[in-house]
Protein backbone atom coordinates (compact mmCIF):
# COMPACT_ATOMS: atom_id res chain seq x y z
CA UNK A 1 -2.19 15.62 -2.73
CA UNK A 2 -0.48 14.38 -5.85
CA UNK A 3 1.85 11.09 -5.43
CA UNK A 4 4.55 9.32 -6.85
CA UNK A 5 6.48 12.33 -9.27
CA UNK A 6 9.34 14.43 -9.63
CA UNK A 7 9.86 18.15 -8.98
CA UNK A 8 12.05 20.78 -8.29
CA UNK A 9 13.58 20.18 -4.99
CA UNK A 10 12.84 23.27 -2.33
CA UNK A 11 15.44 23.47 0.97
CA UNK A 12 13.05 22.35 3.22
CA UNK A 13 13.28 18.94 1.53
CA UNK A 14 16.96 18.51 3.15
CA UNK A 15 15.38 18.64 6.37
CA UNK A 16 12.75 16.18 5.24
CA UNK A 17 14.80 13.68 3.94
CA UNK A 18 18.33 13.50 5.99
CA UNK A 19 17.18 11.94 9.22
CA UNK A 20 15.63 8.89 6.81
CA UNK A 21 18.19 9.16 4.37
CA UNK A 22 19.48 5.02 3.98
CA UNK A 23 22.57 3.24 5.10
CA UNK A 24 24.48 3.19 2.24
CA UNK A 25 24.06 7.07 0.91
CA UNK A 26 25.41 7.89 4.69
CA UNK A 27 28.04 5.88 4.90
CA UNK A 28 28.96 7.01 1.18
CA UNK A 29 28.96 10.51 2.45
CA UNK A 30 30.71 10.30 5.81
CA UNK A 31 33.67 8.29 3.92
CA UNK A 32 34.04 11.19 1.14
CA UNK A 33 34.08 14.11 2.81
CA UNK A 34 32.23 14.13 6.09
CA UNK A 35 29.33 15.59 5.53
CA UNK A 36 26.42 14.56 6.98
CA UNK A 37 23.09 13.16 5.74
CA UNK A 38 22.17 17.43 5.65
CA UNK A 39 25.10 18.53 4.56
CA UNK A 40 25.19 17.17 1.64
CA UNK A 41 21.55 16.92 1.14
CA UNK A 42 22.48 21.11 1.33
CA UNK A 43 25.51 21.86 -0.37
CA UNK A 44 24.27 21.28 -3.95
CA UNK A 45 21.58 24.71 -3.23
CA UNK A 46 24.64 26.30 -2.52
CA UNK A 47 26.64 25.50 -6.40
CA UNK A 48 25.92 28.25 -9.22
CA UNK A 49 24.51 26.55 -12.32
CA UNK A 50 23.28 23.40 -10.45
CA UNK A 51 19.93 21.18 -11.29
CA UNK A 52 18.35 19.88 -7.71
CA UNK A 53 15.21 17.73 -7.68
CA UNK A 54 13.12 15.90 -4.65
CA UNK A 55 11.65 12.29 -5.79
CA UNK A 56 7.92 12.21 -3.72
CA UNK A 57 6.28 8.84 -2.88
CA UNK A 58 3.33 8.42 -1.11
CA UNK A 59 1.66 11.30 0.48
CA UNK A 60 2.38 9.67 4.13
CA UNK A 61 5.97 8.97 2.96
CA UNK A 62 7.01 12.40 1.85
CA UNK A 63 10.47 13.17 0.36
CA UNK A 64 12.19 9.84 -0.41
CA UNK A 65 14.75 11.00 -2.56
CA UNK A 66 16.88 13.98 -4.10
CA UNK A 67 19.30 13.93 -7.08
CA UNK A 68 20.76 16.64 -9.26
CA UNK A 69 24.03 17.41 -10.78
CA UNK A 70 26.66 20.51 -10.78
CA UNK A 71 29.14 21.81 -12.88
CA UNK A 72 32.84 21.35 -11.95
CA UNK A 73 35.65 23.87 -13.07
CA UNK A 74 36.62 21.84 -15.58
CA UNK A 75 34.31 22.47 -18.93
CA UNK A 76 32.44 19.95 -20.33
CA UNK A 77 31.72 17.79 -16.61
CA UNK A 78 29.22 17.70 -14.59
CA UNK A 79 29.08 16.23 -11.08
CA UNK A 80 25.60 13.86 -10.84
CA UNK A 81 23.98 12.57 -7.52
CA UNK A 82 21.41 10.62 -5.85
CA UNK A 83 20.46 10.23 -1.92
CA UNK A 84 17.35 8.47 -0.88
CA UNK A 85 15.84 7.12 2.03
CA UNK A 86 14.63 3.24 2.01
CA UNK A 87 11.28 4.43 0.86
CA UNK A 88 12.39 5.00 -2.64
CA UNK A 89 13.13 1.44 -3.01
CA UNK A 90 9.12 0.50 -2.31
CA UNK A 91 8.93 2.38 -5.78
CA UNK A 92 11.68 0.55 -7.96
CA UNK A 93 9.62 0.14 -11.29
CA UNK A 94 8.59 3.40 -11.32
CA UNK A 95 12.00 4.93 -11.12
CA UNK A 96 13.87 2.72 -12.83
CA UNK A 97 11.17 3.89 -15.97
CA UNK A 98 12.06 7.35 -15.00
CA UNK A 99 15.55 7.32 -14.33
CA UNK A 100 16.76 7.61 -18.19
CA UNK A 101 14.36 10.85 -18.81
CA UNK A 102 15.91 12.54 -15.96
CA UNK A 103 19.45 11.83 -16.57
CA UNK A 104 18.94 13.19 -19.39
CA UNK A 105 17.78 16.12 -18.06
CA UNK A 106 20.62 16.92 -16.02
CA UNK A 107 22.96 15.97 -18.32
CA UNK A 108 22.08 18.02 -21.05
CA UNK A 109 24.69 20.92 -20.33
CA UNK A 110 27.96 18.57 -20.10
CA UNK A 111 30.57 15.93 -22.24
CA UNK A 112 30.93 14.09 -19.59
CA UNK A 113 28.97 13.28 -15.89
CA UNK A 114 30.14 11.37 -13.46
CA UNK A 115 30.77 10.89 -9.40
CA UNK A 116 32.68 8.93 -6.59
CA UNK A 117 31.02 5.94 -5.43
CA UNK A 118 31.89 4.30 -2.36
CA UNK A 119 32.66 0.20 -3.30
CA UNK A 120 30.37 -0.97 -0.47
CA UNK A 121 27.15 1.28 -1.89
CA UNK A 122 26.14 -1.98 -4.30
CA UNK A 123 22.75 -0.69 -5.08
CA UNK A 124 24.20 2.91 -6.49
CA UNK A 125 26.71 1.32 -8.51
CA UNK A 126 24.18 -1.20 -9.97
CA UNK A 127 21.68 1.90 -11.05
CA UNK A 128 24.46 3.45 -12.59
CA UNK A 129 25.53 0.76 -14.82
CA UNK A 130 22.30 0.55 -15.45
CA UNK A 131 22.13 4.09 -16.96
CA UNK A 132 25.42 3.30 -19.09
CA UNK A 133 27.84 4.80 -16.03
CA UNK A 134 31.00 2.90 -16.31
CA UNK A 135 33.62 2.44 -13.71
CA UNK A 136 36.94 4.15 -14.85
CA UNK A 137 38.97 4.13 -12.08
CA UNK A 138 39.56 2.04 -8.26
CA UNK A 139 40.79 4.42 -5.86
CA UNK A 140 41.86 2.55 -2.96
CA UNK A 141 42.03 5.10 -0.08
CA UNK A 142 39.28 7.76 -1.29
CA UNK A 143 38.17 10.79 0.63
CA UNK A 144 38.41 11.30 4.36
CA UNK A 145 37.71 7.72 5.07
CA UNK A 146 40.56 6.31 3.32
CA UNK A 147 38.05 3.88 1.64
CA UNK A 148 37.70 2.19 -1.62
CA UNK A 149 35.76 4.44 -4.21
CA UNK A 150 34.96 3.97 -7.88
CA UNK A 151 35.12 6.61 -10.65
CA UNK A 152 31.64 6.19 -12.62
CA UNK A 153 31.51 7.86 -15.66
CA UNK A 154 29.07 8.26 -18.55
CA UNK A 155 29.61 10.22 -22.10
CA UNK A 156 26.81 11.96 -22.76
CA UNK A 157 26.09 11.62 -26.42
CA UNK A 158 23.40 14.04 -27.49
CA UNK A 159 23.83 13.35 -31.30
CA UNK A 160 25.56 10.51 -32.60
CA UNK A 161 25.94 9.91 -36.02
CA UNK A 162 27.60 7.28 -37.83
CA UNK A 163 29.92 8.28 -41.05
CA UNK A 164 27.54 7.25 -43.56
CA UNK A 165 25.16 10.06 -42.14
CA UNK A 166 22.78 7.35 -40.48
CA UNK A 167 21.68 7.59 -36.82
CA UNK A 168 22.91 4.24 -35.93
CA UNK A 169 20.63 2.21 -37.55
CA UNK A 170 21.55 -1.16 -39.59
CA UNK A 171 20.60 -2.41 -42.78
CA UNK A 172 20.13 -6.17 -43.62
């Protein structure tokens, strides 16, 4: 059985991964909107036009994560997201290597990706930064919770080109 990779996420996955799903992803969840660890492990099959994929560790660990994004009404943004169980964290080097392609990945169709995440969830807001997510906005009394959320954003800059024609780099 092949370890340690990426795929397409499958339903059954949910039900793999939301009774391990960590702390801080079900807090996160239960302050936004309510859902629980299922929930909103589920909703995102349930979005036309979104990208859903399972992160697999070690063949006695299973599903440790899932992440994807979905298009909003609003043209141009997409909504990115990540919930893991504790597991994933046994495999930090390997998905912090990874992390870039993928964003990439689901990114590909928008301006602009972004989410709402909960002040207390440390470790999400660090791997976003990390990924060139910027916080944009404090809301002090997000979601059903009435808790403190951040707006993390990103541009997503396919093709950047500076005026002289040059793709950024500098001469001496």
């Amino acid at each position: 059985m092949k370890e340690n990779y990426v795929r397409k996420a499958e339903l059954k996955d949910a039900l793999e991964l939301a009774p391990k799903m960590r702390k801080g992803d079900r807090q996160e969840i239960m302050a936004s909107n309510g859902a629980s660890p299922l929930e909103a492990l589920v909703i995102p099959f349930t979005q036309k036009g979104g990208k859903i994929y399972s992160i697999v560790g070690t063949k006695d660990e299973g599903v440790i994560g899932m992440f994807g994004s979905t298009p909003t009404k609003e043209k141009g943004y997409g909504v990115v997201w990540l919930l893991s169980s504790d597991d994933l964290f046994k495999h930090v080097k390997q998905f912090i290597k990874e992390c870039p392609k993928w964003v990439k990945d689901m990114s590909k169709d928008y301006e602009y990706v972004y989410n709402f995440v909960d002040e207390r969830n440390w470790k999400s807001l660090k791997w976003l930064q990390f990924l060139g997510f910027e916080p944009k906005t404090k809301i002090g009394e997000f979601g059903i919770g009435k808790m403190p959320f951040l707006l993390m954003m990103k541009e997503v800059n396919n093709n950047v080109w500076c005026s002289n024609g040059t793709s950024g780099s500098r001469s001496s």
